[in-house]
N, C-alpha and C. Protein backbone atom coordinates (compact mmCIF):
# COMPACT_ATOMS: atom_id res chain seq x y z
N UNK A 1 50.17 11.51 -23.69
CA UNK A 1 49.50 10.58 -22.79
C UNK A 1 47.98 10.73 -22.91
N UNK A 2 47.22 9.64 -22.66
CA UNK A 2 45.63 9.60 -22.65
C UNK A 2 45.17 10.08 -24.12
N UNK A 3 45.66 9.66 -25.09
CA UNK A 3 45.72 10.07 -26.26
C UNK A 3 44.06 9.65 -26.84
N UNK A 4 43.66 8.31 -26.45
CA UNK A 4 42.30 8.32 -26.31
C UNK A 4 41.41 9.17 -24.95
N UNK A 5 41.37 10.31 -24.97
CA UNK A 5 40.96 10.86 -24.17
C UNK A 5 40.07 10.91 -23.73
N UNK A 6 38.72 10.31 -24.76
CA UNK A 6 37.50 10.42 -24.53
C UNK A 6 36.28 9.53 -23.44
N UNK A 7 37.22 8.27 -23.61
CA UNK A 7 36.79 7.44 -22.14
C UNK A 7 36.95 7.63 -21.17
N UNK A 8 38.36 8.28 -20.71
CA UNK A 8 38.89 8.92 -19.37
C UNK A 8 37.90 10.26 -19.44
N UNK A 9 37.81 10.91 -20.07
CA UNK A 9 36.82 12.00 -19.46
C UNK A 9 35.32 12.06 -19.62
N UNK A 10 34.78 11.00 -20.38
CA UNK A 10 33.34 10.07 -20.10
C UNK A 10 33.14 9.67 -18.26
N UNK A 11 34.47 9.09 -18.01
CA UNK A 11 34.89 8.53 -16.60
C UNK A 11 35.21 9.43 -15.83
N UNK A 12 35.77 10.83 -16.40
CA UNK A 12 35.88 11.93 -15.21
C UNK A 12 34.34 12.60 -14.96
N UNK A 13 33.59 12.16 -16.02
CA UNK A 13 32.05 13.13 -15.67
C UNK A 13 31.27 11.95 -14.61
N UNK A 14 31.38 10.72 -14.40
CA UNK A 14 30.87 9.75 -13.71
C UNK A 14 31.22 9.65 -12.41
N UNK A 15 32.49 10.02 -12.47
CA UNK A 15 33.12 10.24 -11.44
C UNK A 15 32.30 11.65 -10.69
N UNK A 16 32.61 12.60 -11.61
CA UNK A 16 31.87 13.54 -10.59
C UNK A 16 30.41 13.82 -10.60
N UNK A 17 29.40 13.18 -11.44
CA UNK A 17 28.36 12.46 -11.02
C UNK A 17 27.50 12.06 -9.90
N UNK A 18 28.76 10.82 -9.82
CA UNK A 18 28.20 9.59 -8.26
C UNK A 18 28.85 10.48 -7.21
N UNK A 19 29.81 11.07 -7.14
CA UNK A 19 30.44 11.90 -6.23
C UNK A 19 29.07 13.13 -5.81
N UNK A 20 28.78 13.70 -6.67
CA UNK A 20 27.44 14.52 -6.56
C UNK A 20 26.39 14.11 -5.93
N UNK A 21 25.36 12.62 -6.68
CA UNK A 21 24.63 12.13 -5.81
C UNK A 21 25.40 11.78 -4.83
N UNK A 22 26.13 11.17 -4.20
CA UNK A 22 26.71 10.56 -3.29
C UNK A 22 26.47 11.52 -1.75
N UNK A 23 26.70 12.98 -2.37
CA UNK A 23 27.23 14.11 -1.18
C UNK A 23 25.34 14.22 -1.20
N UNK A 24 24.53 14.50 -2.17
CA UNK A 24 23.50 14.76 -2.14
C UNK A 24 22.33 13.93 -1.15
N UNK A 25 22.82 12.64 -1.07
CA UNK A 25 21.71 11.54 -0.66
C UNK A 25 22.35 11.20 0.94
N UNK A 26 23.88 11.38 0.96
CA UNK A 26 24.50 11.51 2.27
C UNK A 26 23.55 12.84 3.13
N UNK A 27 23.67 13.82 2.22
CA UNK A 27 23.67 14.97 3.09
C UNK A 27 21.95 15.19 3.75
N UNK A 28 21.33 14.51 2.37
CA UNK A 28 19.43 14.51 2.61
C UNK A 28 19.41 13.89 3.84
N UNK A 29 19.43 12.29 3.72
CA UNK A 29 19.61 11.35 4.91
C UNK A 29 19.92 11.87 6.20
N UNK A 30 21.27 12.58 6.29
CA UNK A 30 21.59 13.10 7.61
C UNK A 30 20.56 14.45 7.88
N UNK A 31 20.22 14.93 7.04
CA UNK A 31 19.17 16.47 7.71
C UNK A 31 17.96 15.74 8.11
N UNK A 32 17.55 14.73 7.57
CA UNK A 32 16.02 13.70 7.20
C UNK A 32 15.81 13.22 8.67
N UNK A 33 17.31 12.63 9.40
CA UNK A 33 17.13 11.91 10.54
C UNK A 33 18.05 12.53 11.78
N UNK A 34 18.41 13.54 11.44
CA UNK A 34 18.31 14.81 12.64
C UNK A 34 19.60 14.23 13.11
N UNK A 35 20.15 15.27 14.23
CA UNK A 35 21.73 14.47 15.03
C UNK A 35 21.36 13.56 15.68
N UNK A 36 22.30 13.20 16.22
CA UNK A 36 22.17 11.88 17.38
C UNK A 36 22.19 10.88 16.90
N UNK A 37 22.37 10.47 15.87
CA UNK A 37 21.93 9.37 15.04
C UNK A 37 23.27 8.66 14.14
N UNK A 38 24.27 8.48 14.44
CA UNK A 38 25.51 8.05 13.75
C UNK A 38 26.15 9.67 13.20
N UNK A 39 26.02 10.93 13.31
CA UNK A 39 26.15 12.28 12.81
C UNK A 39 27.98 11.84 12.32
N UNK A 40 28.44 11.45 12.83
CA UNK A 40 30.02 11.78 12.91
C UNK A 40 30.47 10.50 11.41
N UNK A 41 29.68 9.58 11.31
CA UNK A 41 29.87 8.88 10.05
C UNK A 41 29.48 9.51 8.72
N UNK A 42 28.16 9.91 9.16
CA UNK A 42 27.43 10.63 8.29
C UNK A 42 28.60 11.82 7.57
N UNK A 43 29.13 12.73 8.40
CA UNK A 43 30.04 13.93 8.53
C UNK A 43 30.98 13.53 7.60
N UNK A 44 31.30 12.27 7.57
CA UNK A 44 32.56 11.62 7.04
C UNK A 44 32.35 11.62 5.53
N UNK A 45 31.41 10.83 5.61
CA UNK A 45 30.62 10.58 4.07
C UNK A 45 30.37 11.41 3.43
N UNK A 46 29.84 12.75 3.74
CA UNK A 46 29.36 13.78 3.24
C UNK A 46 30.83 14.58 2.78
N UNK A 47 31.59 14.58 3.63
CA UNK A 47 33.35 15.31 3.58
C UNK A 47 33.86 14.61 2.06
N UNK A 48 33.95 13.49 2.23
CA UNK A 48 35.11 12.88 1.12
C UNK A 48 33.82 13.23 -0.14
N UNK A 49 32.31 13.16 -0.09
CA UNK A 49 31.80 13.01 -1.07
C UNK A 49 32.39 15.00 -1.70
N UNK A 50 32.18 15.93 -0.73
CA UNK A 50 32.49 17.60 -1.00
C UNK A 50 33.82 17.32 -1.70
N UNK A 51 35.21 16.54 -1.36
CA UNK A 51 36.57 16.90 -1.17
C UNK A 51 36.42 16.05 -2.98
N UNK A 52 35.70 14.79 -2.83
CA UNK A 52 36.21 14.67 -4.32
C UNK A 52 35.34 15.16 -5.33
N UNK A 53 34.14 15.91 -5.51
CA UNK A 53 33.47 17.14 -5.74
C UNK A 53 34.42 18.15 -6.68
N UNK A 54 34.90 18.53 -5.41
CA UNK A 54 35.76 19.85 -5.24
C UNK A 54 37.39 19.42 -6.23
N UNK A 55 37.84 17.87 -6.01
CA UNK A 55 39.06 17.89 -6.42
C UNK A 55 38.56 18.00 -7.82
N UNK A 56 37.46 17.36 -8.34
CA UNK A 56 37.12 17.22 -10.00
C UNK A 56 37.79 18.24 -10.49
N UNK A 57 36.45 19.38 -10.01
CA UNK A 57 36.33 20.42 -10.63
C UNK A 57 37.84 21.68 -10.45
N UNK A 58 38.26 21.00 -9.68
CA UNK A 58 39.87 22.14 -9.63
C UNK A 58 40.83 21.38 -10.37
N UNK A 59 40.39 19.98 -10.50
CA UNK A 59 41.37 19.26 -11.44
C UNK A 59 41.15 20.43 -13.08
N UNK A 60 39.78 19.69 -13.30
CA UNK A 60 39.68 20.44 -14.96
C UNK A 60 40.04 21.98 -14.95
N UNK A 61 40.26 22.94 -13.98
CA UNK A 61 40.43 24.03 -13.95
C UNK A 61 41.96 24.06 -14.09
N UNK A 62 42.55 23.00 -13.32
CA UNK A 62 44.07 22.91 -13.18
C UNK A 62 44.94 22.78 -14.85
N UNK A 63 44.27 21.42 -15.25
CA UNK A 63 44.44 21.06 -16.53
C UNK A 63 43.64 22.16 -17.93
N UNK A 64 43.17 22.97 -17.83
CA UNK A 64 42.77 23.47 -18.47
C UNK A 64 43.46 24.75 -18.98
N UNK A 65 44.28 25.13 -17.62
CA UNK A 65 44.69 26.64 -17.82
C UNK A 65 46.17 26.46 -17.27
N UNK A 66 46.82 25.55 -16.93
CA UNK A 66 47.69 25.33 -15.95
C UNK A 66 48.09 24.04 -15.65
N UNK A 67 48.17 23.28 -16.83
CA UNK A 67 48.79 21.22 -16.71
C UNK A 67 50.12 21.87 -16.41
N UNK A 68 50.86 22.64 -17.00
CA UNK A 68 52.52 22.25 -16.98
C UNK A 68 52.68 22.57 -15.58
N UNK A 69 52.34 23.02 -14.69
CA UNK A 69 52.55 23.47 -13.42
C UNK A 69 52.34 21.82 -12.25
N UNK A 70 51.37 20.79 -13.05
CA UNK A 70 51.00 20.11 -12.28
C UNK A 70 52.19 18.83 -12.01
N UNK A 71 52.63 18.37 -10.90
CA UNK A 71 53.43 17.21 -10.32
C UNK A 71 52.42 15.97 -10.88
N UNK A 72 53.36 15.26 -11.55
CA UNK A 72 52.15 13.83 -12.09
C UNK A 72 52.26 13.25 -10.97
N UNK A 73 53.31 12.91 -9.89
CA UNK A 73 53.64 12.58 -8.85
C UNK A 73 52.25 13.02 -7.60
N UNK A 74 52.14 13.89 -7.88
CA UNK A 74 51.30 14.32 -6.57
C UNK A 74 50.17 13.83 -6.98
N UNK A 75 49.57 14.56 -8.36
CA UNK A 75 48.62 14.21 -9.02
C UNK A 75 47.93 12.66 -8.50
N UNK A 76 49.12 11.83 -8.60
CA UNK A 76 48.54 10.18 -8.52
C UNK A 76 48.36 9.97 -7.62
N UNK A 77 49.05 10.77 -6.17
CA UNK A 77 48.82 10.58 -5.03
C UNK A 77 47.81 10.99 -4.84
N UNK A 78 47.07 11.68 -5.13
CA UNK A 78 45.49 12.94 -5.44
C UNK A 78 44.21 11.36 -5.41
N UNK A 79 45.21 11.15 -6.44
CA UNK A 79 44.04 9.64 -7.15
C UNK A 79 43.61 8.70 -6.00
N UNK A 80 44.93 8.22 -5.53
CA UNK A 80 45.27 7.20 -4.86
C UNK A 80 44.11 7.17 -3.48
N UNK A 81 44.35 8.57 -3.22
CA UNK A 81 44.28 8.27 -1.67
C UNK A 81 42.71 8.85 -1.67
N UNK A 82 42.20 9.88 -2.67
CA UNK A 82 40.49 9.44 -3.14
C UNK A 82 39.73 8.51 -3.36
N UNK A 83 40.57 7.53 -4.01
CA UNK A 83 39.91 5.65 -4.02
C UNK A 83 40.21 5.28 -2.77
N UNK A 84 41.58 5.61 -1.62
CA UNK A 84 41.13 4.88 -0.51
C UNK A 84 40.17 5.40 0.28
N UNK A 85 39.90 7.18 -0.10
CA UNK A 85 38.74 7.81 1.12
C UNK A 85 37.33 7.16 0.50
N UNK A 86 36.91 7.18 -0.73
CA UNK A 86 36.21 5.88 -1.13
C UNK A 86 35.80 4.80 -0.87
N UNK A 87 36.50 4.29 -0.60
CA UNK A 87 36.36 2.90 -0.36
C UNK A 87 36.45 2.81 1.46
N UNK A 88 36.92 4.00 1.88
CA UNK A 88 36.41 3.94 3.86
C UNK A 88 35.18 4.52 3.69
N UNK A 89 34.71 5.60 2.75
CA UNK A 89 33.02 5.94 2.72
C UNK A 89 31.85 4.77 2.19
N UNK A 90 32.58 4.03 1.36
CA UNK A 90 31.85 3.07 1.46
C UNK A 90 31.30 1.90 2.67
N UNK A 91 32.27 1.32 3.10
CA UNK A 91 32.22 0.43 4.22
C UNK A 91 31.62 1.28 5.40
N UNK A 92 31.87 2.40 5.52
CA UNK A 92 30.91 3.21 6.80
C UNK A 92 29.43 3.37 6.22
N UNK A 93 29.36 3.54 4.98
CA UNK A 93 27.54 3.68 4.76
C UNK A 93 27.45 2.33 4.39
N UNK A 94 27.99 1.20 4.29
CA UNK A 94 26.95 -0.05 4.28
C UNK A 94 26.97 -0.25 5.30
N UNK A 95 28.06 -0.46 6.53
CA UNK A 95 27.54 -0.87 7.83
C UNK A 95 26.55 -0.04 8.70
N UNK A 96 26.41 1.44 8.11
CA UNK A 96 26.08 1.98 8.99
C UNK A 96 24.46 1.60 8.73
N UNK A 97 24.14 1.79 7.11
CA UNK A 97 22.46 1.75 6.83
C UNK A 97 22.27 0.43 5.74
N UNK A 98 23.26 -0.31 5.84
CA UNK A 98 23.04 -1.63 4.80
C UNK A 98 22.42 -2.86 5.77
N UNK A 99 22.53 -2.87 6.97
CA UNK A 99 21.86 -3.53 7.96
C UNK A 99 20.59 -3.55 7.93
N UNK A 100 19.73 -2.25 7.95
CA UNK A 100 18.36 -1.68 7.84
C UNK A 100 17.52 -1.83 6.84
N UNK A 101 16.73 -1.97 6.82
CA UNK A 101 15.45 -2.59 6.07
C UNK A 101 14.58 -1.14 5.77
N UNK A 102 14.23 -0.33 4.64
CA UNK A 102 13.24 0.32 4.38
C UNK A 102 11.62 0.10 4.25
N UNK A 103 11.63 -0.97 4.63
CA UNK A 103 10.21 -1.27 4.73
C UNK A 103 10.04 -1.19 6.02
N UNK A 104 7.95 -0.79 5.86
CA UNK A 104 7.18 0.38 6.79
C UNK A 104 6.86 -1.11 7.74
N UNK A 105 7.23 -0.39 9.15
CA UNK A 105 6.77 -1.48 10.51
C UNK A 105 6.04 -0.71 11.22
N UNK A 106 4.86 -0.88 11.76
CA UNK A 106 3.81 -0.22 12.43
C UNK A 106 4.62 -0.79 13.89
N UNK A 107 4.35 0.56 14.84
CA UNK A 107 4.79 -0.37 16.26
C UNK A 107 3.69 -1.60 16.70
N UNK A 108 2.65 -1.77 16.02
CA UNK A 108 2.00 -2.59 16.78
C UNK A 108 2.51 -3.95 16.41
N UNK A 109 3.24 -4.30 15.59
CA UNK A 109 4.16 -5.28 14.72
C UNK A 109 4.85 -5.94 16.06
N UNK A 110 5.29 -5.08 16.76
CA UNK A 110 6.36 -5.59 17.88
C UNK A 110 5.91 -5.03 19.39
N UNK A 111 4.28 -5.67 19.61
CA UNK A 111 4.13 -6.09 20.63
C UNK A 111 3.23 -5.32 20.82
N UNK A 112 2.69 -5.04 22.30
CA UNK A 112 1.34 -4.37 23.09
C UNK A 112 2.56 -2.64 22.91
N UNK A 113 1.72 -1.92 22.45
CA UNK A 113 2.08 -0.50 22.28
C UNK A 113 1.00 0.43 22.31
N UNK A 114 0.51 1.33 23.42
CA UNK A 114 -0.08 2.70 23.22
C UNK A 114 0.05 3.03 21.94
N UNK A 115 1.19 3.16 21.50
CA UNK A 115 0.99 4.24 20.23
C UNK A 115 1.37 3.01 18.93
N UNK A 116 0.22 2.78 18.91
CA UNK A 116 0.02 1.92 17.91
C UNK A 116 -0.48 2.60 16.32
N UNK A 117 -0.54 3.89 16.40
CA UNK A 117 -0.23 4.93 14.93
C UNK A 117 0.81 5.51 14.61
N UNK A 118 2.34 4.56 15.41
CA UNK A 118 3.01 4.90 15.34
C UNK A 118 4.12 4.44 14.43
N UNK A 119 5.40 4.38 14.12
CA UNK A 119 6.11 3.73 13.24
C UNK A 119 7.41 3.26 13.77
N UNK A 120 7.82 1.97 13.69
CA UNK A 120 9.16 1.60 14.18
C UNK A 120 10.41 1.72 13.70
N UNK A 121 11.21 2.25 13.65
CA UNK A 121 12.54 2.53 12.78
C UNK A 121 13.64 1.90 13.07
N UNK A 122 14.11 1.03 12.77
CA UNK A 122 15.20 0.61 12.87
C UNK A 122 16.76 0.78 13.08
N UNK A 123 16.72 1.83 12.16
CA UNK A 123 17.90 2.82 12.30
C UNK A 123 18.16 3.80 13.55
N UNK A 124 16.86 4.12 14.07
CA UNK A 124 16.90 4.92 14.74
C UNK A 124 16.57 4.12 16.32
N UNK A 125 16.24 3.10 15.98
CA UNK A 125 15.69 2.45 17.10
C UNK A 125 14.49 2.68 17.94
N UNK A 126 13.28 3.62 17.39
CA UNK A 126 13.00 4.46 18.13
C UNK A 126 11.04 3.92 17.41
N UNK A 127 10.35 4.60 17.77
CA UNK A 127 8.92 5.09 17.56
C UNK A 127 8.76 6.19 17.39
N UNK A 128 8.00 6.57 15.99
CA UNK A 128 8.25 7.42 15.25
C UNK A 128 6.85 7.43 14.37
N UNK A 129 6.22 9.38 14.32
CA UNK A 129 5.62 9.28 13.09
C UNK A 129 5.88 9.32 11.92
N UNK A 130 6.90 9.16 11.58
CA UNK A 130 7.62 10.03 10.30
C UNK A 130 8.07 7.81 9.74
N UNK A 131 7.64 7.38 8.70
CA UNK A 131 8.34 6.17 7.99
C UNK A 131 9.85 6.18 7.45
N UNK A 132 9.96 7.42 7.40
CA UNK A 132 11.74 7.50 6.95
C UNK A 132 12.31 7.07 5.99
N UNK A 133 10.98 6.46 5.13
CA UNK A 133 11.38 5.57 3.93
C UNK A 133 12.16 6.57 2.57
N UNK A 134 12.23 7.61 2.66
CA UNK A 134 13.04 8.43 1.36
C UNK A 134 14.43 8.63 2.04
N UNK A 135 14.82 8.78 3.24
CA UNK A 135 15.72 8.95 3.82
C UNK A 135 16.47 7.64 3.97
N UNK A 136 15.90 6.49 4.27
CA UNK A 136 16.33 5.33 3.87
C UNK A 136 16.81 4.92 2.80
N UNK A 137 15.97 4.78 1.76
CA UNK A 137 16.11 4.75 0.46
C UNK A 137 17.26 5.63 -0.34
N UNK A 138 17.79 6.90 0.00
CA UNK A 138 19.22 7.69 0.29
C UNK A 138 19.81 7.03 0.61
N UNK A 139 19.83 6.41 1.59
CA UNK A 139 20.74 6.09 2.17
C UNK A 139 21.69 4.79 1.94
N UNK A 140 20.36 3.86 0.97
CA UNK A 140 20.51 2.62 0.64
C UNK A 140 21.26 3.18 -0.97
N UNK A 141 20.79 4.08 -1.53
CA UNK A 141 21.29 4.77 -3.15
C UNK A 141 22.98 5.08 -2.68
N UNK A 142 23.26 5.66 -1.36
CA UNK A 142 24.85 6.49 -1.42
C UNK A 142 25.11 5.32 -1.10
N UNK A 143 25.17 4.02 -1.04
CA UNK A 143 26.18 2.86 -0.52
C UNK A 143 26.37 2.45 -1.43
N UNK A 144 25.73 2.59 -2.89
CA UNK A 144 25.56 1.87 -4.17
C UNK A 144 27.14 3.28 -4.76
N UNK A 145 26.33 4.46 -4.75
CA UNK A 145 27.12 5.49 -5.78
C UNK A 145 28.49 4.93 -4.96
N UNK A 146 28.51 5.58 -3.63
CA UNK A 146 29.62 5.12 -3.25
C UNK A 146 30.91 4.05 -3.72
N UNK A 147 30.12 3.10 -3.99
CA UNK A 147 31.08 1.80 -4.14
C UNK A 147 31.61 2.00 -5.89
N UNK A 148 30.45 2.94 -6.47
CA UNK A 148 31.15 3.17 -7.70
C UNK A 148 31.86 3.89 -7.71
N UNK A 149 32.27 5.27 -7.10
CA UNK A 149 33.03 6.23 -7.17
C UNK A 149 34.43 5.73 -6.72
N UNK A 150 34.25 4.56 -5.67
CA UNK A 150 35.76 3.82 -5.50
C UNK A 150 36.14 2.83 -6.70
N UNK A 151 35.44 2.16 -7.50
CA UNK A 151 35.68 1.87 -8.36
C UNK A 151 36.37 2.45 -9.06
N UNK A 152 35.44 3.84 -9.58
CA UNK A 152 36.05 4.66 -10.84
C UNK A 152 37.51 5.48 -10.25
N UNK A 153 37.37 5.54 -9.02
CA UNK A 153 38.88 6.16 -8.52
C UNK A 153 39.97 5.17 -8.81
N UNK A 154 39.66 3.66 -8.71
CA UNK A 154 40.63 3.09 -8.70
C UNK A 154 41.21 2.81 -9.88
N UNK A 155 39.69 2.90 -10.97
CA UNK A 155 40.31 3.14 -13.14
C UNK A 155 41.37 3.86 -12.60
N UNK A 156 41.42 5.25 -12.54
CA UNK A 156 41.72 6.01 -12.50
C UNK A 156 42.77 6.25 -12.55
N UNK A 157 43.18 5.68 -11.02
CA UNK A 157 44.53 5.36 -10.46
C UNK A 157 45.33 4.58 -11.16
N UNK A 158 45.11 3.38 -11.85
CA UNK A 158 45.88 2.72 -12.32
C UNK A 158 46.04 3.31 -13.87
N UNK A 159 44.77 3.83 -14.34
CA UNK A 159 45.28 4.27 -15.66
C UNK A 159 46.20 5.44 -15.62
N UNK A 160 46.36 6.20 -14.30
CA UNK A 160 47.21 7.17 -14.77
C UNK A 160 48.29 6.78 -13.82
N UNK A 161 48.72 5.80 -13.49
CA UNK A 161 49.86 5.24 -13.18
C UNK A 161 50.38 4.39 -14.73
N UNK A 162 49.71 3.80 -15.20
CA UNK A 162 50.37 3.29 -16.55
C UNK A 162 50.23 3.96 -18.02
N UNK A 163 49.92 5.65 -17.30
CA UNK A 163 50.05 6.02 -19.11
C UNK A 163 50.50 7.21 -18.34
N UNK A 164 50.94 7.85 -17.48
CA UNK A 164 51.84 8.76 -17.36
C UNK A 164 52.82 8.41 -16.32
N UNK A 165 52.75 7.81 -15.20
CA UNK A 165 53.75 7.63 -14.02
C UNK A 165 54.76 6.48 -14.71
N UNK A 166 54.14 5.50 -15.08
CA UNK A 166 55.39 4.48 -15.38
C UNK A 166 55.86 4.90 -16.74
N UNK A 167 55.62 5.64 -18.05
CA UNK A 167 56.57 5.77 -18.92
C UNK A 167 57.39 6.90 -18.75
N UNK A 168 57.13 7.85 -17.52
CA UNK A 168 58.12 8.92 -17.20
C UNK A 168 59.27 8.14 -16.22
N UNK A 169 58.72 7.00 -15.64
CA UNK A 169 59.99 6.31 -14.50
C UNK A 169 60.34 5.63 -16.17
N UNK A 170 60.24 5.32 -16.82
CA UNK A 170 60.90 4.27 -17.49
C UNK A 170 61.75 4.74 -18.81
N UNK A 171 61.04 6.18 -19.45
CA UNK A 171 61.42 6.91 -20.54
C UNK A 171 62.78 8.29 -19.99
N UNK A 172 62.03 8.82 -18.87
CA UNK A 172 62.73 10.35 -18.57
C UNK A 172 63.20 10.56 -17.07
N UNK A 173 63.34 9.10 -16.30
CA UNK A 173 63.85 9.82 -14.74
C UNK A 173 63.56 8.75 -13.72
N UNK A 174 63.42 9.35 -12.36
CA UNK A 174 63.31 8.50 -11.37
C UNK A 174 61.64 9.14 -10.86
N UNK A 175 61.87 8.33 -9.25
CA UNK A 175 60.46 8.72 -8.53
C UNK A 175 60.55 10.20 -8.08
N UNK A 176 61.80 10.91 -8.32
CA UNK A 176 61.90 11.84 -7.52
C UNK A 176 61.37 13.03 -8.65
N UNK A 177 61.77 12.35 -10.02
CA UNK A 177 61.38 13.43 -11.32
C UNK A 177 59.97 13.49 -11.27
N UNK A 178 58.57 12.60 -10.91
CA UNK A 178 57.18 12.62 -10.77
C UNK A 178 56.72 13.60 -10.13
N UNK A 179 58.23 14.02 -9.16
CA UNK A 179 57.44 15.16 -8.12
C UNK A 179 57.63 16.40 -8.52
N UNK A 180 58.65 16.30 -9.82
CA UNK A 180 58.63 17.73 -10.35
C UNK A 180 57.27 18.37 -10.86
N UNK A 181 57.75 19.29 -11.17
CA UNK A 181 56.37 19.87 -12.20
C UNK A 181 56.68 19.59 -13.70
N UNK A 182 55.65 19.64 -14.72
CA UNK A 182 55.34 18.42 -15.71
C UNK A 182 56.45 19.28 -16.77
N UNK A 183 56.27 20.48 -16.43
CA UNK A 183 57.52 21.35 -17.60
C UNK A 183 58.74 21.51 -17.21
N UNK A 184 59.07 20.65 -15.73
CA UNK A 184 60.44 20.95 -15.66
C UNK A 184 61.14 19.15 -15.89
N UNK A 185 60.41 18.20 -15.97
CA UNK A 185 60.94 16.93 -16.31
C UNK A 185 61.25 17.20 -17.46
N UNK A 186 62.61 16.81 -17.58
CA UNK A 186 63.94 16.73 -19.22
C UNK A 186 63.06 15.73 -19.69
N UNK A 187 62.70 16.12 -20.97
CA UNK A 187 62.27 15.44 -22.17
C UNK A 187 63.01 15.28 -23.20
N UNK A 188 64.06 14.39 -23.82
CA UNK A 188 64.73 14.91 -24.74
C UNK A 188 63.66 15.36 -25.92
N UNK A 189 64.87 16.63 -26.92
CA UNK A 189 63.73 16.82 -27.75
C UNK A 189 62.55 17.88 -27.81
N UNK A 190 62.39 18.24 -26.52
CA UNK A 190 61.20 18.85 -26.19
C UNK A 190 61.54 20.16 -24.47
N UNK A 191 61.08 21.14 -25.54
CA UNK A 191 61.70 22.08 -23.92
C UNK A 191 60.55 22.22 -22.86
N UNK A 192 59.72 21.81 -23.56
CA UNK A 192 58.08 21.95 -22.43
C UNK A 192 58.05 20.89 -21.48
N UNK A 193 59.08 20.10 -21.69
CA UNK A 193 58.81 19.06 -20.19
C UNK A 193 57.87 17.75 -20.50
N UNK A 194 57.17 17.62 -19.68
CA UNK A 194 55.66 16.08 -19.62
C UNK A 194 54.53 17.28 -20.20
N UNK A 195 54.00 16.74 -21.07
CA UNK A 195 52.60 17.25 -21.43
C UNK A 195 51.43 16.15 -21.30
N UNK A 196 50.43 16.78 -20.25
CA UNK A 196 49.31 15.75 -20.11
C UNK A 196 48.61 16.38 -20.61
N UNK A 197 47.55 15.42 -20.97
CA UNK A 197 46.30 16.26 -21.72
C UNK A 197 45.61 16.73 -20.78
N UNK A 198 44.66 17.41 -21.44
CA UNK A 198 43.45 18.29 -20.69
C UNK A 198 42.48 17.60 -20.23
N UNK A 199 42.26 16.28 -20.75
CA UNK A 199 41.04 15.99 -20.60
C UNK A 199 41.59 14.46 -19.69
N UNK A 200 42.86 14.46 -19.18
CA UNK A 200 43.32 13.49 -18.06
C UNK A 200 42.93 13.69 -16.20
């Protein structure tokens, strides 16, 4: 399976990439504009960006030293449900900071104000010395990585639903054989079971 291997793992380094910036520009943003401030979305975003981080790199560790042990079954479920935490981190960072405008508003912009050396923020709702514009600008970058990392989860998903899940339902078993482990699915022919590549 994945016999062209080299696009899928071009696509596993992109993947963990935008997943990287993603946790990086989540995590700036939220230290940049302190609690109180949407924290519990933020929390969210920053989580799935760590969890699919973390799944990469235990994937290639998994497959590297230890494929025959792995359930292709679970595996896809691994996929699956990373493109849907994806795609809920997305829709929470565009609504949360795709509304907001990074450009600089002096409070005196919006009306009679004392502190007219001051700055208006939108996000925050507030008057402010600080323009917030790099923290913005984060914030406006993780809604972008974001939407790619659900993308590339969803390659993902489907390519390894049609080059390992459906020719094992169709060649060697049922749904229940996916949940085995990859060396105990009957292969005729072959005593090692499903062999995925390393670089899947």
């Amino acid at each position: 399976y994945f016999r062209k291997f080299l696009p899928l793992m071009v696509t596993r380094g992109f993947q963990f990439a935008s997943s990287s910036i993603t946790l990086g520009t989540t995590a700036y943003a939220r230290h940049s504009y302190g609690s109180g401030h949407h924290t519990k979305k933020q929390n969210f975003s920053v989580a799935v960006s760590a969890i699919s981080v973390f799944y990469i790199i235990a994937l290639y560790v998994i497959l590297m030293f230890a494929r025959r042990f792995i359930m292709p079954g679970a595996f896809f479920l691994c996929e699956v449900i990373l493109c849907l935490l994806w795609l809920c981190a997305f829709i929470v960072l565009a609504k949360q900071h795709g509304q907001y405008s990074c450009g600089t508003k002096n409070a005196s912009d919006y009306g009679p104000n004392p502190n007219n050396d001051l700055y208006y923020n939108e996000y925050t709702d507030s008057y402010t010395n600080n323009s917030y514009s790099k923290p913005c600008k984060s914030s406006k970058a993780s809604i972008a990585f974001a939407a790619l990392c659900f993308a590339l989860f969803a390659l993902t998903s489907v390519l390894l639903y049609q080059f390992v899940i459906k020719p094992i339902l169709r060649d060697y078993g049922t749904w229940k054989d996916i949940f085995k482990r990859a060396n105990q699915i009957h292969v005729p022919g072959s005593e090692n079971g499903v062999q995925l590549h390393r670089g899947s």
